[in-house]
Protein backbone atom coordinates (compact mmCIF):
# COMPACT_ATOMS: atom_id res chain seq x y z
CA UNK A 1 -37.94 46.98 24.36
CA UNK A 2 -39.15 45.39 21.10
CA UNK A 3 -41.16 42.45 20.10
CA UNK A 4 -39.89 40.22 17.87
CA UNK A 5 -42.77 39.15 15.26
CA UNK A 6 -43.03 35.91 14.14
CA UNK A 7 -41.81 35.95 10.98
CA UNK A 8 -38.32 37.33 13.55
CA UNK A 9 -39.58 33.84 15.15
CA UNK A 10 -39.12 31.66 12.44
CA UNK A 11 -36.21 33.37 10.75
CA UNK A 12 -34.39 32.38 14.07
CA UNK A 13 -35.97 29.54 14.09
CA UNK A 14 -34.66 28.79 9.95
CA UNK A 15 -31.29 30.11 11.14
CA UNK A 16 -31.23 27.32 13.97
CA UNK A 17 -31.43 24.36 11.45
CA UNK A 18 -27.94 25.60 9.28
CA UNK A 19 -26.64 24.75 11.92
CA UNK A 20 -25.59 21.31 13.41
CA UNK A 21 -28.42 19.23 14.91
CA UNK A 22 -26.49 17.91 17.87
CA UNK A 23 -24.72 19.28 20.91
CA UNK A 24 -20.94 18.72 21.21
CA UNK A 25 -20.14 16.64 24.04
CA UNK A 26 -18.08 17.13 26.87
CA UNK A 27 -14.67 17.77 25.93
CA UNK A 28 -15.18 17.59 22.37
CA UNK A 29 -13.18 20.14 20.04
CA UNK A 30 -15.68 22.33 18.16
CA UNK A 31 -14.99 25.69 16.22
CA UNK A 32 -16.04 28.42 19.01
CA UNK A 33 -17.80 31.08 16.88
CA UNK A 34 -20.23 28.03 15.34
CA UNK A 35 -20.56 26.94 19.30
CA UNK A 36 -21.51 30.49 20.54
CA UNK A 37 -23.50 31.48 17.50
CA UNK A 38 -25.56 28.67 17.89
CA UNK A 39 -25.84 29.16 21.61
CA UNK A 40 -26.94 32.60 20.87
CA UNK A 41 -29.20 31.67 18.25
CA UNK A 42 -30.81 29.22 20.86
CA UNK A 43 -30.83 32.09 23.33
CA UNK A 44 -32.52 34.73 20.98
CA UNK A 45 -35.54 31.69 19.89
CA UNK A 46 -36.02 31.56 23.83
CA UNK A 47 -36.22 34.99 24.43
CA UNK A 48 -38.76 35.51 21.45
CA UNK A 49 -41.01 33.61 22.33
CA UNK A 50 -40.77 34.35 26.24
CA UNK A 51 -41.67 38.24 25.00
CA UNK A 52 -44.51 36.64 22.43
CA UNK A 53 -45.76 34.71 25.37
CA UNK A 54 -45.74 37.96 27.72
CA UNK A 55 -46.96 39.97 24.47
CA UNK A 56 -50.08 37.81 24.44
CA UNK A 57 -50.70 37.68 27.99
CA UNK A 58 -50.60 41.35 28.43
CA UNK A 59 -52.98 41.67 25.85
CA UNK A 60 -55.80 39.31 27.69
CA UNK A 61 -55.00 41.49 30.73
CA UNK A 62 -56.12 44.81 28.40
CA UNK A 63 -59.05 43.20 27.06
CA UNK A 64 -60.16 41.72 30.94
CA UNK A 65 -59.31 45.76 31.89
CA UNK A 66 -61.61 46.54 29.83
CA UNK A 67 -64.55 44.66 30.29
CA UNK A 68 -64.19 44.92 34.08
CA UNK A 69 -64.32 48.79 33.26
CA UNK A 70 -67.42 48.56 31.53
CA UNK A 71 -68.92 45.79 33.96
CA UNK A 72 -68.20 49.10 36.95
CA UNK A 73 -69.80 51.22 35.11
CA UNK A 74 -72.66 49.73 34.22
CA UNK A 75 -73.30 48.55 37.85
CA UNK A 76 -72.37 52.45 39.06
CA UNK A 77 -75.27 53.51 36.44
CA UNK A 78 -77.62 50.99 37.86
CA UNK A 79 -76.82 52.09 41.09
CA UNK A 80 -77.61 55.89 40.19
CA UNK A 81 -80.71 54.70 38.56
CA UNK A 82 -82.16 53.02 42.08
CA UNK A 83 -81.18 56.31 44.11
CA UNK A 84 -82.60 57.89 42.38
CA UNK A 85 -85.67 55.67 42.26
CA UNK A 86 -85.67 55.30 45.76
CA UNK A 87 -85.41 59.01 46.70
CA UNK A 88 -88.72 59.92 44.41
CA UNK A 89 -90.16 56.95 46.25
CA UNK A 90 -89.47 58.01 49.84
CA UNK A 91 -91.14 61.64 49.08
């Protein structure tokens, strides 16, 4: 699956405005390939930045990941460290 960028983003986003501000109303005749384009282009803009969102949120995850990797280790090297300490101490 791939991320749109932002510049994607706002070249959606630039395609959007071309096209009419409002919404047809009910009933009202409208040319169908301007209709579902613009659904679409509504739908794509949604979906980008859903996956930016979901992009950005992974990321935290991979950066929390990491520091709770480090924060293990450094308590599994403490705990080494008094073992040891204790087991020189007890002889």
């Amino acid at each position: 699956m791939r991320l749109l960028s932002k510049s994607s983003i706002d070249k959606v986003e630039g395609a959007l405005m071309h096209l009419s501000d409002r919404l047809p109303k009910r009933g009202e005749t409208v040319n169908s390939i301007n209709y579902y384009s613009r659904e679409l282009s509504i739908m794509n803009e949604r979906v980008a930045r859903i996956q930016h969102k979901k992009n950005e949120r992974a990321q935290q995850g991979n950066n929390t990941v990491r520091a709770s990797q480090w924060i293990s280790h450094a308590i599994n090297r403490v705990l080494t460290a008094a073992e040891s300490t204790l087991v020189r101490v007890s002889r």
